[in-house]
C-alpha atoms as a PDB file:
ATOM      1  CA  UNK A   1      33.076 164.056  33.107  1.00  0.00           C
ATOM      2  CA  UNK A   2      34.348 161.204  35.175  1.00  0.00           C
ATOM      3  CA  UNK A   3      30.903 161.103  37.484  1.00  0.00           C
ATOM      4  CA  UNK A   4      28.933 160.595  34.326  1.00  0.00           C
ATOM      5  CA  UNK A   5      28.433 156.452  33.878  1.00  0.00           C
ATOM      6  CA  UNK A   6      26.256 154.370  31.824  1.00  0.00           C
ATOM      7  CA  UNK A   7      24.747 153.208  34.943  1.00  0.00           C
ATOM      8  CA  UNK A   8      24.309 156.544  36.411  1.00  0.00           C
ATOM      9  CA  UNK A   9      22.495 157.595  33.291  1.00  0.00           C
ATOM     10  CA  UNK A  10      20.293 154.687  33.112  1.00  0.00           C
ATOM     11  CA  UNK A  11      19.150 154.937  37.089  1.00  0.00           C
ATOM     12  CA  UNK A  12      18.470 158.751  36.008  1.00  0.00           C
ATOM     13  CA  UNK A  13      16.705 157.219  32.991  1.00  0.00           C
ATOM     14  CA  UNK A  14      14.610 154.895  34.770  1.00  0.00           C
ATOM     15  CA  UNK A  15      13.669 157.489  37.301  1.00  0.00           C
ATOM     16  CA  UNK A  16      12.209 159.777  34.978  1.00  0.00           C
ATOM     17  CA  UNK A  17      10.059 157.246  33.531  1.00  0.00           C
ATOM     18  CA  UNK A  18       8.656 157.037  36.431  1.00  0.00           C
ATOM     19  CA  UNK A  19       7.941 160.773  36.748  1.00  0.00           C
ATOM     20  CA  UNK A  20       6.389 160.660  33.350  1.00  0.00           C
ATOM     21  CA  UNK A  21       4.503 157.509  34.480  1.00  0.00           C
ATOM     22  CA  UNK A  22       3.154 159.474  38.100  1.00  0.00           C
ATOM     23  CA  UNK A  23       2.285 162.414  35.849  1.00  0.00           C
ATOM     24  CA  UNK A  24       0.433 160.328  33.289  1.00  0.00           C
ATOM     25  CA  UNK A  25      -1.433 158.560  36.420  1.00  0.00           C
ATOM     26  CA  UNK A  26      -1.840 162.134  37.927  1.00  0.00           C
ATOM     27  CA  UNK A  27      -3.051 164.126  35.248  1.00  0.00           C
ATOM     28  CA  UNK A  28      -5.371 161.602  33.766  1.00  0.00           C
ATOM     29  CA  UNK A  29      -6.430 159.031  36.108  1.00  0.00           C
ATOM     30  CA  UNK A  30      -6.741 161.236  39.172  1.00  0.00           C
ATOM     31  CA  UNK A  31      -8.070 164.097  37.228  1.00  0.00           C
ATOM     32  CA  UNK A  32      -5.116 166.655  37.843  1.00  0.00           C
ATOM     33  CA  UNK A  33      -4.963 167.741  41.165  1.00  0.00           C
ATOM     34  CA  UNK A  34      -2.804 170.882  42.160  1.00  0.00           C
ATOM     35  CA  UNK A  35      -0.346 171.047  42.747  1.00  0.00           C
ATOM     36  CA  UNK A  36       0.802 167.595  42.443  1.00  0.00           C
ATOM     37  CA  UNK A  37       0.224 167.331  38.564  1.00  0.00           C
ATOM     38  CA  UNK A  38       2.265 171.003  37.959  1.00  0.00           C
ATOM     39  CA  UNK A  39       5.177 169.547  40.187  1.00  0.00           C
ATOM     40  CA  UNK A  40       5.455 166.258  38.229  1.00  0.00           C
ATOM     41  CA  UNK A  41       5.275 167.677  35.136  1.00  0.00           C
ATOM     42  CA  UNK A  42       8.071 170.292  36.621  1.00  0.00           C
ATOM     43  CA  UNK A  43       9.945 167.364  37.329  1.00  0.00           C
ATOM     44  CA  UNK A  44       9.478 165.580  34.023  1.00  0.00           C
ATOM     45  CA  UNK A  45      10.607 168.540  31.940  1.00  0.00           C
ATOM     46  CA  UNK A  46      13.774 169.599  33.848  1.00  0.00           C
ATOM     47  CA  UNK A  47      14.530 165.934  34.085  1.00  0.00           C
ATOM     48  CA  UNK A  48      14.307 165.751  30.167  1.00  0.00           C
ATOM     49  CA  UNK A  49      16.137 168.993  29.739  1.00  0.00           C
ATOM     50  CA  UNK A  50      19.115 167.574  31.965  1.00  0.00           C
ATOM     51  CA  UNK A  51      19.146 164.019  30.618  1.00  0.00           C
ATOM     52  CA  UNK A  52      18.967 165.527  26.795  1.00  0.00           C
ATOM     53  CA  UNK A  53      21.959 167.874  27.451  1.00  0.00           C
ATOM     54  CA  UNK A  54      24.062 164.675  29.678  1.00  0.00           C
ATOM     55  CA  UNK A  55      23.334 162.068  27.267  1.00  0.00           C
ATOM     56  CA  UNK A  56      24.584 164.901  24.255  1.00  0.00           C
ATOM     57  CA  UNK A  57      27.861 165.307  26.262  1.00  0.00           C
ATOM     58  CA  UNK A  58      28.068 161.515  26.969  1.00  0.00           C
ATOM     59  CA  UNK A  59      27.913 160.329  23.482  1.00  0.00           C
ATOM     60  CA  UNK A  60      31.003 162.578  22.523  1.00  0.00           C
ATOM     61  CA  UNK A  61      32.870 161.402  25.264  1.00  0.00           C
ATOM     62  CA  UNK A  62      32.060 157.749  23.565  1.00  0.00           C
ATOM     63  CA  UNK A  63      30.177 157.085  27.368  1.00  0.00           C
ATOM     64  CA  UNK A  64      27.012 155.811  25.301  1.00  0.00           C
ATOM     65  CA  UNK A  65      26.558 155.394  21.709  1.00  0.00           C
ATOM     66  CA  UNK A  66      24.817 158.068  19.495  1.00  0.00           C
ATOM     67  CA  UNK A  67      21.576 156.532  18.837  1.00  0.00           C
ATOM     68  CA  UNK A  68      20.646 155.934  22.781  1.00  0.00           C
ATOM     69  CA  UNK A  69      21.665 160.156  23.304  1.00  0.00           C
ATOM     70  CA  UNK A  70      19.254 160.827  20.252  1.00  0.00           C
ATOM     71  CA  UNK A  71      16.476 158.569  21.224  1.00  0.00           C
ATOM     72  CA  UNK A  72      16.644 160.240  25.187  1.00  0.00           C
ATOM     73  CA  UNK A  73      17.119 163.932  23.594  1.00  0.00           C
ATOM     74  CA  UNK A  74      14.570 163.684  20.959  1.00  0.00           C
ATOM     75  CA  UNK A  75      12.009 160.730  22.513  1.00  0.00           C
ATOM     76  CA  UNK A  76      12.104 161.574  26.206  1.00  0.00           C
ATOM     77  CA  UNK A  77      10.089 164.771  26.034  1.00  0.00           C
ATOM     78  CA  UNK A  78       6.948 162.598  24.746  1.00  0.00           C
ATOM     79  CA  UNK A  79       7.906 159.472  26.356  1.00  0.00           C
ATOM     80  CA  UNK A  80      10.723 158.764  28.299  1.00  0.00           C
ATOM     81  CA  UNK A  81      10.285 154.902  28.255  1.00  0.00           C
ATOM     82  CA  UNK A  82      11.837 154.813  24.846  1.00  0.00           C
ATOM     83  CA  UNK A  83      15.043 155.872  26.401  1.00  0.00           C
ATOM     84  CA  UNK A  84      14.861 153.708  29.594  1.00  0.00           C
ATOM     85  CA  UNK A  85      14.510 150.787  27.183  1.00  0.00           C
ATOM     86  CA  UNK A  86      16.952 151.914  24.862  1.00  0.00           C
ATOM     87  CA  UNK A  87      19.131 151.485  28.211  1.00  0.00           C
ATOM     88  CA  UNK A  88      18.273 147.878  28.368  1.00  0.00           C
ATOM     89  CA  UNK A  89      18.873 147.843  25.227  1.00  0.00           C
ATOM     90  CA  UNK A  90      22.435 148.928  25.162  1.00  0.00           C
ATOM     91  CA  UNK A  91      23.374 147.172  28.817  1.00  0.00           C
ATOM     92  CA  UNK A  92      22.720 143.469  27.010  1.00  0.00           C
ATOM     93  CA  UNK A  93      24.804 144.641  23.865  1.00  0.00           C
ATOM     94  CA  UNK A  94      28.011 145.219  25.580  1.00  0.00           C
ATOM     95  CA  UNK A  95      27.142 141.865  28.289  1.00  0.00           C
ATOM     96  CA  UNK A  96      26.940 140.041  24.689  1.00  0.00           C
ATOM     97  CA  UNK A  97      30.209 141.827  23.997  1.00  0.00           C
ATOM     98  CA  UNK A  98      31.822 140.859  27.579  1.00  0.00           C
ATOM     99  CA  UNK A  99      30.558 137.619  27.208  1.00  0.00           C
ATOM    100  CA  UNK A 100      32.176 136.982  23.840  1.00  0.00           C
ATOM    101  CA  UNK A 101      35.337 138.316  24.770  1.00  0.00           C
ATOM    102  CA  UNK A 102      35.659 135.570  27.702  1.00  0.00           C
ATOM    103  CA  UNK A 103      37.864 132.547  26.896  1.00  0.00           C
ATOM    104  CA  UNK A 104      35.826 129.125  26.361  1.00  0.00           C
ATOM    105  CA  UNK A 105      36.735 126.870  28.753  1.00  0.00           C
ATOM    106  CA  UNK A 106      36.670 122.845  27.634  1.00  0.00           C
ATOM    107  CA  UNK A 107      35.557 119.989  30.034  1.00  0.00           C
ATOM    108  CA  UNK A 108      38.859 119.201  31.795  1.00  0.00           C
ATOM    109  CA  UNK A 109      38.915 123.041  32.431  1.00  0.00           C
ATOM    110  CA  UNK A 110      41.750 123.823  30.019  1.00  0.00           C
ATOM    111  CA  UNK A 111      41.687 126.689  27.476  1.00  0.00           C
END
């Protein structure tokens, strides 16, 4: 479980969005050429299937919260930008948290 990180999960999470966004531009744009639309949407669904069943494992391991494993388990088979930017979402809520934790420093630089 140690080589599963919030960062790891959110490069993973950004990359399939942009599987799902090549197999949007394939399929319906380009008019679905084979076998380049059957690959990406290959991709897309393994991807899912793998992120779904990570994210599951990571939010009992308290990696991510809850909410961010259900939104990539249930959301990312229709659209896989909701989790991506439930990533973004989560990475500024514990910054906000680091960032409130730090000590406020005065003008003369004491505590």
């Amino acid at each position: 479980m140690r080589w599963i990180t919030f960062g790891r999960l959110e490069i993973v999470s950004f990359t399939h969005s942009c599987v799902y966004l090549s197999l949007l531009i394939c399929a319906f744009a380009l008019g679905s050429p084979q076998p380049e639309t059957f690959i990406l949407g290959m991709a897309h669904g393994l991807i899912w299937i793998g992120m779904s069943l990570i994210c599951i494992a990571a939010a009992r391991a308290r990696i991510i919260p809850y909410w961010l494993a259900v939104t990539v388990a249930v959301l990312g088979g229709l659209g896989p930008f909701a989790g991506s930017i439930g990533f973004v979402i989560e990475d500024r809520r514990r910054r906000q948290r680091t960032l409130s934790r730090l000590p406020l420093k005065t003008v003369d630089g004491s505590q």
